[in-house]
Protein backbone atom coordinates (compact mmCIF):
# COMPACT_ATOMS: atom_id res chain seq x y z
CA UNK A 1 75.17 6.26 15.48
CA UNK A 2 75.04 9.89 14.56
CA UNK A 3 72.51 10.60 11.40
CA UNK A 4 72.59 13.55 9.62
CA UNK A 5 69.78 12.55 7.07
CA UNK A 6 66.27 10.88 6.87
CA UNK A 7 64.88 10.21 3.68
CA UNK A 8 61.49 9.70 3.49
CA UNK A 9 58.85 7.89 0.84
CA UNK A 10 55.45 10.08 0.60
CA UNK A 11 52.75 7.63 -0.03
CA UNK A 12 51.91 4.52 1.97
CA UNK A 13 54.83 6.40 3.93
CA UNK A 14 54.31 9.58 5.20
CA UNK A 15 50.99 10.28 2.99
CA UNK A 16 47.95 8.15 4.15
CA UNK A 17 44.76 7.15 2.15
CA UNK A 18 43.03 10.55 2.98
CA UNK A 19 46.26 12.53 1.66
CA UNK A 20 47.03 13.35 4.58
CA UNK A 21 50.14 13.59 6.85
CA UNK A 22 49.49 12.11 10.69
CA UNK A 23 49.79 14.63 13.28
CA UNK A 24 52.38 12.95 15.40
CA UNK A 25 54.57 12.36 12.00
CA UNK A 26 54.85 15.80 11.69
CA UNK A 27 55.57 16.56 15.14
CA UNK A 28 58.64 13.65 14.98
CA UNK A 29 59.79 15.40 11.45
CA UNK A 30 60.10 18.78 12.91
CA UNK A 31 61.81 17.21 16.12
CA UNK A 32 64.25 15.59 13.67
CA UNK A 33 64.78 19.13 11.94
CA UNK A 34 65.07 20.83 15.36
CA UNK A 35 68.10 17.89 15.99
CA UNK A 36 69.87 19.40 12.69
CA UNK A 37 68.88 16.34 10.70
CA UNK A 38 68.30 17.56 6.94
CA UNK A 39 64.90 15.83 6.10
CA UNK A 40 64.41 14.99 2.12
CA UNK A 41 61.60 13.25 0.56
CA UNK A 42 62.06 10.50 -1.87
CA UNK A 43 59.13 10.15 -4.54
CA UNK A 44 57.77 9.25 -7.89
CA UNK A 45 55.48 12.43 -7.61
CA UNK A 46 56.10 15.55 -9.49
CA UNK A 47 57.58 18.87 -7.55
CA UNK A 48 54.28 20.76 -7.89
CA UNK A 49 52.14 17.61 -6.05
CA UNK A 50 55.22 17.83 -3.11
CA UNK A 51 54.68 22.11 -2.47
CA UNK A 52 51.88 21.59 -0.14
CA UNK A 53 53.57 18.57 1.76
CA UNK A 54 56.94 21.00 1.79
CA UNK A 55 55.36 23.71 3.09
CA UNK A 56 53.34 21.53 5.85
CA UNK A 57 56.14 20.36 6.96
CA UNK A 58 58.35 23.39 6.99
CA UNK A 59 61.03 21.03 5.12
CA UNK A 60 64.26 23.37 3.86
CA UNK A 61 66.61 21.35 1.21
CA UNK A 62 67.07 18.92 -1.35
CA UNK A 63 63.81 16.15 -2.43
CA UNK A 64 63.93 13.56 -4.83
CA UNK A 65 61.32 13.69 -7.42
CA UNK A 66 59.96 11.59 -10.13
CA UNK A 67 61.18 8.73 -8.72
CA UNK A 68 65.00 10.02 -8.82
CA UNK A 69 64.98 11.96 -12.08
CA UNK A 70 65.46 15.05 -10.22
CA UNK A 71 66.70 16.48 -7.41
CA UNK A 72 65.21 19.71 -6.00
CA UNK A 73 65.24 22.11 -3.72
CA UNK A 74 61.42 23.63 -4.64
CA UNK A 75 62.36 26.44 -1.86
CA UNK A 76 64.71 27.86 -3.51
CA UNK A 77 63.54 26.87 -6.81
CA UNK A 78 67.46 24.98 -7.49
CA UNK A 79 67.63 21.80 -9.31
CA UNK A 80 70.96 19.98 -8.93
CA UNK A 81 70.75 16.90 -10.70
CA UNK A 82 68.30 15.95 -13.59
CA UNK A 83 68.42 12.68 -16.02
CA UNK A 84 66.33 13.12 -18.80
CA UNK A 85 64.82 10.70 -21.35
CA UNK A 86 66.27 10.55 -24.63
CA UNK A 87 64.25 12.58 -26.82
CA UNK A 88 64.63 9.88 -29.91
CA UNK A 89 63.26 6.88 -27.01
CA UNK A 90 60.51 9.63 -25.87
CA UNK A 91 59.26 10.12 -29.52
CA UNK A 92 59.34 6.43 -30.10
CA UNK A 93 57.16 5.81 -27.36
CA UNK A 94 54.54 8.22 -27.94
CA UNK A 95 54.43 7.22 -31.71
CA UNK A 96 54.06 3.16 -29.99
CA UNK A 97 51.37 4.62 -27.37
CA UNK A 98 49.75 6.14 -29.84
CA UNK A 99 49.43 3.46 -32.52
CA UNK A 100 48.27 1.12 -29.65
CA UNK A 101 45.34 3.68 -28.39
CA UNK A 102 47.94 3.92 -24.83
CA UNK A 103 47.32 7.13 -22.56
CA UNK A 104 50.88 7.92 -22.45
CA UNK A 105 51.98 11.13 -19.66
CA UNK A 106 55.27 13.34 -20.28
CA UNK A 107 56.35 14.79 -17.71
CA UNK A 108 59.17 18.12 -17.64
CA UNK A 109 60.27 19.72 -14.70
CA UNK A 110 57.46 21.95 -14.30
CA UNK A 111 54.66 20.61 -16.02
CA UNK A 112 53.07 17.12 -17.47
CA UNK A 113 51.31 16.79 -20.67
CA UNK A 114 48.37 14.13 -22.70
CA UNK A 115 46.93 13.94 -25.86
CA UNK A 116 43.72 13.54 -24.33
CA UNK A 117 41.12 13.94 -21.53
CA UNK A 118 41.78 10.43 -19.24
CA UNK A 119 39.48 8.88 -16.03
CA UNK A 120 42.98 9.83 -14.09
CA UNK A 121 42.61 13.19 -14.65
CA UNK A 122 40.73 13.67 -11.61
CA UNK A 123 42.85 11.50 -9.59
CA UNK A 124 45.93 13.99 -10.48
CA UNK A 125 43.82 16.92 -9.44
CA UNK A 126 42.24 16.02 -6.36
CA UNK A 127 44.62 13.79 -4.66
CA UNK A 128 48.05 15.31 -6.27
CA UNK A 129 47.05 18.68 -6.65
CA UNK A 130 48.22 18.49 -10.60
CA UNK A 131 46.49 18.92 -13.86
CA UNK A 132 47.37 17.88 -17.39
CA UNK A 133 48.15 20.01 -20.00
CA UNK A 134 46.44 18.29 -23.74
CA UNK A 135 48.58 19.18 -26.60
CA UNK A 136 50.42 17.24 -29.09
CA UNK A 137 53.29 14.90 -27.62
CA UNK A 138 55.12 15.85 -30.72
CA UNK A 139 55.63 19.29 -30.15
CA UNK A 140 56.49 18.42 -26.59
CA UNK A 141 59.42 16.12 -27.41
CA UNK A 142 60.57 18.72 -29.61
CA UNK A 143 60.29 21.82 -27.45
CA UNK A 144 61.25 20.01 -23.90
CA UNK A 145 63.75 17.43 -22.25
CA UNK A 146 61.40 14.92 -20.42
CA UNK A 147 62.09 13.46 -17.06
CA UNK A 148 59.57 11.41 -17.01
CA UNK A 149 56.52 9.49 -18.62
CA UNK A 150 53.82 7.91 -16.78
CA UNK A 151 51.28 4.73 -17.82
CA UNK A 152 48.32 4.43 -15.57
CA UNK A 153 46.10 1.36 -15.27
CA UNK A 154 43.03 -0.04 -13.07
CA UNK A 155 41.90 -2.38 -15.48
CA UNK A 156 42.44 -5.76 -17.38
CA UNK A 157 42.90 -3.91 -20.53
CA UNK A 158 45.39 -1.33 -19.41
CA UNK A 159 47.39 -3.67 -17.12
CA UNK A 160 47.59 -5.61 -20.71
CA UNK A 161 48.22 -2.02 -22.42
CA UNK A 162 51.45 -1.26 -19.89
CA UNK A 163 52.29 -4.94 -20.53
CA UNK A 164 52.43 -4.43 -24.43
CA UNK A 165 54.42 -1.20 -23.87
CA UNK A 166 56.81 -2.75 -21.33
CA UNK A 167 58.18 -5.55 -23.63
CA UNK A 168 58.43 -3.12 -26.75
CA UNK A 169 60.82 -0.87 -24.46
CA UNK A 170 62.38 -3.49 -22.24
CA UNK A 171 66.23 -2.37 -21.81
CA UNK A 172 65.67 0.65 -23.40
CA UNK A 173 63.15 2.56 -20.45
CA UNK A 174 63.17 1.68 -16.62
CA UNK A 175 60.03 1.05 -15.65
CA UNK A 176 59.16 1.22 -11.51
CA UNK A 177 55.49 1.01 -10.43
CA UNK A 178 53.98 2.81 -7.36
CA UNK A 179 51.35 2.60 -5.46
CA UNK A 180 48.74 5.44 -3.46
CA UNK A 181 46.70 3.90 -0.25
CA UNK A 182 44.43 6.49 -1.26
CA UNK A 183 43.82 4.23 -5.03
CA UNK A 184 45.01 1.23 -3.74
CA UNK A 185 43.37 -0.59 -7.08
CA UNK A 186 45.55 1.88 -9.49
CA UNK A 187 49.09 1.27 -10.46
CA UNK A 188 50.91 4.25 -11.66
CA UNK A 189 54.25 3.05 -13.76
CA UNK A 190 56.79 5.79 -13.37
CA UNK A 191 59.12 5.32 -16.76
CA UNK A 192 62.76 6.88 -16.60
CA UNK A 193 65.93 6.35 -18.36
CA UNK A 194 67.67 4.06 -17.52
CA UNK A 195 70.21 4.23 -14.89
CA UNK A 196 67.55 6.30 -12.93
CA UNK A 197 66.52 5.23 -9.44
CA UNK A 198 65.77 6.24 -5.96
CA UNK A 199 69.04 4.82 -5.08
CA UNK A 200 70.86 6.69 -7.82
CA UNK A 201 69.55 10.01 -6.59
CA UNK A 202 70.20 9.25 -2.94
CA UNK A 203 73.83 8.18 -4.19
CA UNK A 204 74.44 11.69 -5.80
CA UNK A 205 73.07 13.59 -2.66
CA UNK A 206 74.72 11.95 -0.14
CA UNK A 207 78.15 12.65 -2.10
CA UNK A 208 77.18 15.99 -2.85
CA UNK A 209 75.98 16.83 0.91
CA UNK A 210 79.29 15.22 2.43
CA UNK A 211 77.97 12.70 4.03
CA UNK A 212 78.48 8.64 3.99
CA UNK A 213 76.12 5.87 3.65
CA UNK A 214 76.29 4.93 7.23
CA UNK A 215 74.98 8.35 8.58
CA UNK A 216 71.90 7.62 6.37
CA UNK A 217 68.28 6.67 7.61
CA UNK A 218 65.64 5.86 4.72
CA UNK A 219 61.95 4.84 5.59
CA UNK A 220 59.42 3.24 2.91
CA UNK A 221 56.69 1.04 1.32
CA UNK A 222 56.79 0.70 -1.85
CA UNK A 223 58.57 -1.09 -4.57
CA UNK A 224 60.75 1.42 -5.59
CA UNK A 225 61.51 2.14 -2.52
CA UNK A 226 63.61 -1.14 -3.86
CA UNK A 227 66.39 1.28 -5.14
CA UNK A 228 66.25 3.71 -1.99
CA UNK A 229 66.73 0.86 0.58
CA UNK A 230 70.27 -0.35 -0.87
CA UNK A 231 71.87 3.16 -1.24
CA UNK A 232 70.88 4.01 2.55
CA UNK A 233 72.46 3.29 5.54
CA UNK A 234 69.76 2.16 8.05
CA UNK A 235 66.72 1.02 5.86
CA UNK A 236 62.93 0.83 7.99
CA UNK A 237 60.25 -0.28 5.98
CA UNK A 238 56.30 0.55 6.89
CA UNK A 239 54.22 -2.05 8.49
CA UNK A 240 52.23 -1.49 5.20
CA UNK A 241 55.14 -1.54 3.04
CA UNK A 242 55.69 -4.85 0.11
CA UNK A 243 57.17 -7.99 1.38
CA UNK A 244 60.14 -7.50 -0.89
CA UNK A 245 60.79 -3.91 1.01
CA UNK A 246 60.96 -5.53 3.75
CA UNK A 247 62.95 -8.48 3.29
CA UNK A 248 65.46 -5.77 2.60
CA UNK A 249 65.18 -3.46 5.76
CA UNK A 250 66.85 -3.48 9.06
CA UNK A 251 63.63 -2.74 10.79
CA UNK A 252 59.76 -3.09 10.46
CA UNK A 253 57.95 -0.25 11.98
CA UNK A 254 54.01 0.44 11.96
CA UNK A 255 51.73 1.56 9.23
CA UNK A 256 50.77 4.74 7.84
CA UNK A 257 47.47 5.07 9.25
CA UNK A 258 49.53 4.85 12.95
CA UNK A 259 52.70 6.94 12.74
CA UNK A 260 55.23 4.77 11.56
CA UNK A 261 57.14 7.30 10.76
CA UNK A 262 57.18 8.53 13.76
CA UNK A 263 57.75 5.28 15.47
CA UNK A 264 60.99 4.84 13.45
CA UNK A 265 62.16 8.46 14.11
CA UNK A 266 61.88 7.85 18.03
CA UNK A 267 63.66 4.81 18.05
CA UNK A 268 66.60 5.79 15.82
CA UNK A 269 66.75 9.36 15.30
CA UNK A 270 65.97 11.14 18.94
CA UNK A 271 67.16 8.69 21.13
């Protein structure tokens, strides 16, 4: 089978628990790229945590970000498809998260916003590369179209916090949690519209790149990676990746920490 592109999770995928990107994965992602396979990320981070990994790995094209919001080419600085949260839902929520003492995130294209100071803070700085800008969610909902919002938990109290705001907004947000190896105790709940999915976003860009399903390789680990595995082709899950990932794959390869991505690249991409 002849594939034309690999689409690839960043943490617990490509991203290990240092932050950092295996030297034989990048050697098997620039192989692919040599082969004139486009190479496109798939991820619940923001653009601005991706530039360093982009620019690593010399990737040219279109990412999914914000766990298939948007999708990018940061190069180039072109956006080609964005589905934003309704800015009566956003307002709702902060007004909720507020009233219930919830550290609620808004994220835009560019930049992502608190009311506060949080313990995460330092998480988005030193292992995304991101800060938070404090200002009043109000104004933000009023001044920008948000992409995305973001709970964050590591304890009792704010998995029962992301609980509370999950069944006030059940059928109204999609919520998708992800996981870093590098925080392996923190949960980070992406929250979308609707509608919004890995799979979505890989739908659009395989129409819009001319290409099928079948020509299609996506590799994994997380749960939604869920999304991304049933809109692909050829779905290889990480030796690290959830049980329900791989239930779903064709193929199991090895962990992060020993080049499963490059594993699964050698054995179906430069055969």
């Amino acid at each position: 089978m002849k594939y034309k592109l690999l689409v690839v999770d960043v943490d617990g995928t490509l991203v290990d628990k240092d932050g950092k990107i295996s030297g034989v994965d990048a050697q098997a992602i620039a192989k692919t790229q040599s082969a004139g396979i486009q190479v496109s990320l798939s991820t619940g981070r923001v653009i601005r945590a991706c530039r360093r990994i982009i620019e690593e790995l010399s990737l040219a094209g279109h990412h999914i970000f914000y766990d298939g919001a948007v999708i990018s080419d940061p190069v180039k600085d072109e956006i080609i498809y964005t589905r934003t949260i309704a800015t009566a839902v956003v307002k709702r929520a902060v007004e909720f998260a507020r009233a219930n003492q919830i550290y609620l995130e808004l994220y835009t294209t560019e930049k992502f916003y608190a009311e506060r100071a949080n313990w995460s803070d330092v998480v988005h700085r030193n292992y995304f590369g991101v800060d938070p800008i404090i200002e009043d969610l109000d104004k933000i909902c009023e001044c920008h179209k948000i992409v995305k919002a973001e709970l964050i938990s590591h304890s009792k109290k704010e998995d029962a916090q992301v609980l509370m705001f999950k069944k006030e907004f059940d059928g109204t947000l999609r919520f998708s949690p992800a996981h870093s190896p590098a925080h392996p105790d923190i949960e980070f709940m992406n929250i979308v519209a609707p509608g919004v999915s890995k799979g979505a976003a890989l739908r659009f860009l395989i129409e819009y790149s001319g290409l099928n399903k079948d020509e299609v390789l996506a590799i994994g680990d997380g749960l939604n990676d869920v999304p991304l595995f049933e809109a692909a082709g050829t779905r290889v899950a990480m030796g690290n990746a959830y049980n329900e990932l791989k239930i779903l794959a064709d193929d199991i390869t090895l962990d992060v920490e020993n080049g499963g991505v490059a594993a699964a690249i050698g054995k179906y991409l430069l055969l």
